[in-house]
Protein backbone atom coordinates (compact mmCIF):
# COMPACT_ATOMS: atom_id res chain seq x y z
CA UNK A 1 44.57 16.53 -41.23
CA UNK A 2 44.35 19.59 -39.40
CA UNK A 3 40.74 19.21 -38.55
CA UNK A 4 38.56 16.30 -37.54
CA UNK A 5 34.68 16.11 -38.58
CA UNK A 6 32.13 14.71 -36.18
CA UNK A 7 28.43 13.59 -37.56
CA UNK A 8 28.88 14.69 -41.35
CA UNK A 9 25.68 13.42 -42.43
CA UNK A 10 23.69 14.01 -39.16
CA UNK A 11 20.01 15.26 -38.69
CA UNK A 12 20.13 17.91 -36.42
CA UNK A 13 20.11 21.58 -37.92
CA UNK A 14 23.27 22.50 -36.02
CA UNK A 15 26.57 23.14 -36.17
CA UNK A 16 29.31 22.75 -33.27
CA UNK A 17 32.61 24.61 -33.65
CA UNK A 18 35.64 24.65 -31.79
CA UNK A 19 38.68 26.14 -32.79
CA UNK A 20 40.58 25.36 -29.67
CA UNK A 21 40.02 21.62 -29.05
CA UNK A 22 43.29 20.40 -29.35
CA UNK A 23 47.01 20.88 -28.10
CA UNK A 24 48.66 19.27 -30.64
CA UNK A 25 51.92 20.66 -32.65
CA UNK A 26 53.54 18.46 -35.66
CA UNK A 27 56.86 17.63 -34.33
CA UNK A 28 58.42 19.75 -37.42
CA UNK A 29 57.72 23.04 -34.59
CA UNK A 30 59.75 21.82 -32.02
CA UNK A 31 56.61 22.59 -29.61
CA UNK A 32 56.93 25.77 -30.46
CA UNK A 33 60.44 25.95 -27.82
CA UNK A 34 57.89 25.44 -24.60
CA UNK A 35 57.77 22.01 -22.92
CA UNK A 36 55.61 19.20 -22.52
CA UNK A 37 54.05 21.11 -19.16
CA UNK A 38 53.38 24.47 -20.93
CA UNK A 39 51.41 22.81 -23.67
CA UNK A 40 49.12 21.25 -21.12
CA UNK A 41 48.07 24.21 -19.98
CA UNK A 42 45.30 26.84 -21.49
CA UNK A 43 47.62 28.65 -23.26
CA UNK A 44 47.93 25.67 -25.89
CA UNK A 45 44.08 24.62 -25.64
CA UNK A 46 41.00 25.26 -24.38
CA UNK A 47 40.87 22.44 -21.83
CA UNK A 48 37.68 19.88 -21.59
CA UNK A 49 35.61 21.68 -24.07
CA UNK A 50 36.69 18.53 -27.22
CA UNK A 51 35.16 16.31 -24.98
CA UNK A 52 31.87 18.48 -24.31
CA UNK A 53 31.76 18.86 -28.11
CA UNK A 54 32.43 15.54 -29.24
CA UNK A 55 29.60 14.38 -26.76
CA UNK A 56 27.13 17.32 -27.24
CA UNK A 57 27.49 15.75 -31.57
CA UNK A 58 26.68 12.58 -30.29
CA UNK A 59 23.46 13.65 -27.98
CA UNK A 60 22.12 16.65 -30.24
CA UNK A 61 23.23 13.76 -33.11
CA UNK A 62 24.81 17.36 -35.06
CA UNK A 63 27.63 17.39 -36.83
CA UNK A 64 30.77 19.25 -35.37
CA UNK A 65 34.06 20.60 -36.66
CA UNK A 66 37.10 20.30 -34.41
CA UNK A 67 40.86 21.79 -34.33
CA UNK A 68 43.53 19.31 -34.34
CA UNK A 69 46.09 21.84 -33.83
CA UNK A 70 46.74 24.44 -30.87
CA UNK A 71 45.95 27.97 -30.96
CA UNK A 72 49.50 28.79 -30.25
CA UNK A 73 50.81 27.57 -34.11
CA UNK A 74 47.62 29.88 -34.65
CA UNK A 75 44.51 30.99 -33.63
CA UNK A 76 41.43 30.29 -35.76
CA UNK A 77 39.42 32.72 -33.29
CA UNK A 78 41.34 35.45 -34.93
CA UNK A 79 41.04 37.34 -37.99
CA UNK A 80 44.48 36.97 -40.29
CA UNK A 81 44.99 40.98 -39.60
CA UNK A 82 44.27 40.68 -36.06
CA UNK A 83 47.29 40.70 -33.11
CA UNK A 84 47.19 37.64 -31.45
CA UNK A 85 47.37 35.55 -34.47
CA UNK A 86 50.66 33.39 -33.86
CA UNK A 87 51.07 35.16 -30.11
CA UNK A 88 55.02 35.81 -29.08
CA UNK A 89 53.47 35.86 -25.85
CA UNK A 90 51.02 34.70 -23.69
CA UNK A 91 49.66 34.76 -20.30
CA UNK A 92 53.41 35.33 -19.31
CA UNK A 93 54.89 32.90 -21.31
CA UNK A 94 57.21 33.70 -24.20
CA UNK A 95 56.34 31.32 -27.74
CA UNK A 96 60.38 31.62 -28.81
CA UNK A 97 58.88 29.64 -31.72
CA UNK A 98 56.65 32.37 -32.92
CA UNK A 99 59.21 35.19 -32.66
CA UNK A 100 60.78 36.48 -35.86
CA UNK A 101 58.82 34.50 -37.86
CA UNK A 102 59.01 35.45 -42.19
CA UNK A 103 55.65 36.45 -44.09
CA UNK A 104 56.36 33.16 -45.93
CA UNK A 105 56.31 31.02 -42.64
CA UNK A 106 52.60 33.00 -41.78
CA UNK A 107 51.16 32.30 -44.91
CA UNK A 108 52.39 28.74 -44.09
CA UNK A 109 50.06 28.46 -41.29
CA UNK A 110 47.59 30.44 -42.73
CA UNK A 111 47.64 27.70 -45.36
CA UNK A 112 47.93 24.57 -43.34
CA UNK A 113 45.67 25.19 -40.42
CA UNK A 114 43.65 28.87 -40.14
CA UNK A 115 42.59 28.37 -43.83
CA UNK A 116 41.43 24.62 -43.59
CA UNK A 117 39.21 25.17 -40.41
CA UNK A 118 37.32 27.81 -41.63
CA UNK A 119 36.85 26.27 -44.82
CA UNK A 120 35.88 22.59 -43.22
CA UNK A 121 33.13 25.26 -41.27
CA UNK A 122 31.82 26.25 -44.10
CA UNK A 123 31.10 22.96 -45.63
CA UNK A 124 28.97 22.33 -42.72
CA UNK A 125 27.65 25.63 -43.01
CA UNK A 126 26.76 25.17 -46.59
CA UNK A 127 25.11 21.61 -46.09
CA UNK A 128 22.70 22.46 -43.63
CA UNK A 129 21.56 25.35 -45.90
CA UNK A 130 19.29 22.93 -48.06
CA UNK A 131 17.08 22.97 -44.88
CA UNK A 132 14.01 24.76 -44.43
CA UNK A 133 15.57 26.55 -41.44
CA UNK A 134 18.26 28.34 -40.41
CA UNK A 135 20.58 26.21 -38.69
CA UNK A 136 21.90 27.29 -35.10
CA UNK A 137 25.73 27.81 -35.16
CA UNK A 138 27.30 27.08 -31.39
CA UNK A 139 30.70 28.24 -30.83
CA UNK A 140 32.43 25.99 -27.85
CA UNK A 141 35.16 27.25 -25.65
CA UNK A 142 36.42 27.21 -22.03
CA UNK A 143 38.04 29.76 -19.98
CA UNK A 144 40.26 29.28 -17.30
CA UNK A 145 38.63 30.11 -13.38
CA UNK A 146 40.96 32.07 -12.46
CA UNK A 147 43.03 34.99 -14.43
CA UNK A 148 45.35 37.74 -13.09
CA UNK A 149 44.60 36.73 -10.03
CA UNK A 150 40.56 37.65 -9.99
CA UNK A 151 38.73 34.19 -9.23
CA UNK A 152 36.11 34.28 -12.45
CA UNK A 153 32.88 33.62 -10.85
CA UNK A 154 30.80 32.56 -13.80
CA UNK A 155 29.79 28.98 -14.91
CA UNK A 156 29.41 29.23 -18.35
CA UNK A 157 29.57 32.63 -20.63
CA UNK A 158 27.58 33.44 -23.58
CA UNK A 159 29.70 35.66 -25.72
CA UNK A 160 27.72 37.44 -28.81
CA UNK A 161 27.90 40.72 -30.84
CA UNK A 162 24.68 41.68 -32.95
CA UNK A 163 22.64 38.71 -32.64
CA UNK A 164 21.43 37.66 -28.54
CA UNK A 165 18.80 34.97 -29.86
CA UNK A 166 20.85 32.34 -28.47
CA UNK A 167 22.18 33.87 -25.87
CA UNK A 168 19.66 35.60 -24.19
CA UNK A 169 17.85 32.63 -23.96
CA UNK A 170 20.30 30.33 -22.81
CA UNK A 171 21.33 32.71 -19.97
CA UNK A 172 17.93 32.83 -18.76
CA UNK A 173 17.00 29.03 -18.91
CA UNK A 174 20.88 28.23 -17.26
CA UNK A 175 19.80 31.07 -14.57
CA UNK A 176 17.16 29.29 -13.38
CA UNK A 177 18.86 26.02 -13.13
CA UNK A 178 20.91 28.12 -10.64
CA UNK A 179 24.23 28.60 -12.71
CA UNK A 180 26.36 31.73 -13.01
CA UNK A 181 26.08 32.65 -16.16
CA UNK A 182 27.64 35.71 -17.89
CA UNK A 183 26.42 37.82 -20.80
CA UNK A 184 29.56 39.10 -22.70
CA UNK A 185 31.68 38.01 -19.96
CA UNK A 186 34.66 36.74 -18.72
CA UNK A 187 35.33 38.33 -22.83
CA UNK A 188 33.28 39.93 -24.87
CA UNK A 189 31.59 39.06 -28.12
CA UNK A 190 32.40 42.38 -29.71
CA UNK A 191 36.08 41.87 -29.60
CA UNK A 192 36.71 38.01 -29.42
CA UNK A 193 33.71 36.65 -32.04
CA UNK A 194 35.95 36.13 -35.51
CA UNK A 195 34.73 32.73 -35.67
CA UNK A 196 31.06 33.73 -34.54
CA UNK A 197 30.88 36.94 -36.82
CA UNK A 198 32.12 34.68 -40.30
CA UNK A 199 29.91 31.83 -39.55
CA UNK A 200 26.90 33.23 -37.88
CA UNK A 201 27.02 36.66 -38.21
CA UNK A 202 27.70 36.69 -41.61
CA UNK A 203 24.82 34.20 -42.60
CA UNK A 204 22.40 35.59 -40.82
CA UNK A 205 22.28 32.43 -38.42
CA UNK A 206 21.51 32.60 -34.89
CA UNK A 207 24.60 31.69 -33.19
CA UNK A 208 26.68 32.14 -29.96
CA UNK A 209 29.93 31.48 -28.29
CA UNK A 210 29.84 29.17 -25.50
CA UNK A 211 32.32 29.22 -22.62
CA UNK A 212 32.51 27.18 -19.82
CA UNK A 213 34.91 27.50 -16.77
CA UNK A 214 37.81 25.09 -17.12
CA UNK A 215 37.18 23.44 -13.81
CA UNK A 216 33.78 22.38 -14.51
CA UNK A 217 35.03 20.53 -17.48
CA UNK A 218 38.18 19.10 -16.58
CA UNK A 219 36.53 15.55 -15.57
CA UNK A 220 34.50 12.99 -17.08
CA UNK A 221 31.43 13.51 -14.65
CA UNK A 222 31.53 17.05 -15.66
CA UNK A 223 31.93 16.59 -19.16
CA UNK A 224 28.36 14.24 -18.76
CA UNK A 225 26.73 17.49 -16.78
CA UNK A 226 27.60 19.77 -19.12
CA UNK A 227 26.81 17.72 -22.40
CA UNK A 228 23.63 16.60 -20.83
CA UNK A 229 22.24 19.94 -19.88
CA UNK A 230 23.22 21.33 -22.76
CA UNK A 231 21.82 19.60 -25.06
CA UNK A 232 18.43 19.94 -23.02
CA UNK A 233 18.33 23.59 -23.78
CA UNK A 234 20.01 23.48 -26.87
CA UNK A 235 17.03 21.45 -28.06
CA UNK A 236 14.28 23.42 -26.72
CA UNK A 237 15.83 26.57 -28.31
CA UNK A 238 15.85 24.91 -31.76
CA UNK A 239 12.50 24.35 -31.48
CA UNK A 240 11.62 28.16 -30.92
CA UNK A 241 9.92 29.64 -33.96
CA UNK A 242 12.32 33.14 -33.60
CA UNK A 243 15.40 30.70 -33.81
CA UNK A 244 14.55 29.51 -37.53
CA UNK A 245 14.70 32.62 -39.74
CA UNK A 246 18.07 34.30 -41.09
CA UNK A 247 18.27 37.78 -39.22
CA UNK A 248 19.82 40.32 -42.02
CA UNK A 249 21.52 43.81 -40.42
């Protein structure tokens, strides 16, 4: 299966994606031509942020949607006309696997893995809309701390594009816990939100992307810091009366 459901049937009125949990390539792609050491890195996965989501399900007890496939067979943060799709190259490393590849091979992957996440998100989507509330939608990524050789100083970012309910208010409560937090930073919402704008944006949900820098994540006691705090201000939010209604533009 190319995606792996967390809390089906739990209480909370959220919903934790992430497209970019997972490294994994079926042995049919021949890893893509890039070895074992490449695929460990963050151009295969968004590293630490499957175990921040996995325990963030188990804390907020909300049911979560996870990638079991890496973002370099294809990217499930992308639209299906938008470059970057199945990347030929990234971060300076050439995907040989991804080169020259026939409209029948896209729709392939389009099929097996794009396609099946976004419809396993909308299942969730469409379960929690029995409630009386709208349910909050929370996007979870990672970013690496350093990129092109300028030391990212931030935390955690809060990526959005017409809705800041979410994110305004999580910057300010993580702000005065004394984190770096940025707003539309280190990408912004208005160019890197495809899984934000189907899901959230296109509901009417209050939503946001949530990044956190790799080497926060990247260990066990950080996972618990992060997944604790978290879900701290993840539940006060949800209990804010401007976070329950569906926001039409």
């Amino acid at each position: 299966m190319p995606i792996e459901i967390l809390n089906k049937n739990a209480k909370a009125n959220i919903i934790l994606i992430s497209e970019h949990a997972s490294n994994y390539i079926p042995d049919e792609f021949n890893s893509l031509g890039l070895s074992d050491a490449q695929l460990e890195l963050h151009i295969a996965w968004d590293i630490g942020i499957a175990d921040v989501t996995r325990k963030l399900s188990e804390i907020l007890d909300a049911p979560a949607i996870l990638a079991r496939f890496s973002r370099l067979l294809i990217d499930a943060n992308r639209a299906l006309d938008q470059d970057g799709l199945i990347p030929s190259h990234t971060d300076k490393h050439k995907i040989d696997g991804n080169i020259g590849l026939s409209q029948a091979q896209i729709a392939n992957r389009i099929e097996r893995f794009h396609k099946p996440f976004h419809d396993g998100a909308n299942s969730l989507i469409n379960a929690r809309l029995k409630g009386d509330h709208a349910p909050l939608v929370l996007n979870m990524h990672s970013f690496t701390p350093q990129m092109n050789g300028f030391r990212r100083p931030w935390h955690s970012g809060l990526l959005w594009n017409k809705d800041d309910r979410i994110a305004k208010t999580l910057k300010e409560r993580l702000d005065n816990r004394g984190f770096n937090v940025g707003d539309n930073e280190p990408y912004t919402g208005q160019e890197l939100n495809y899984t934000m704008n189907t899901h959230g944006t296109r509901h009417g949900f209050p939503h946001v992307n949530i990044e956190i820098r790799q080497d926060e994540i990247d260990h066990a006691a950080g996972v618990e810091k992060w997944s604790t705090l978290l879900a701290e201000e993840i539940k006060a939010i949800r209990a804010l009366p401007e976070m329950s209604y569906i926001k039409h533009y």
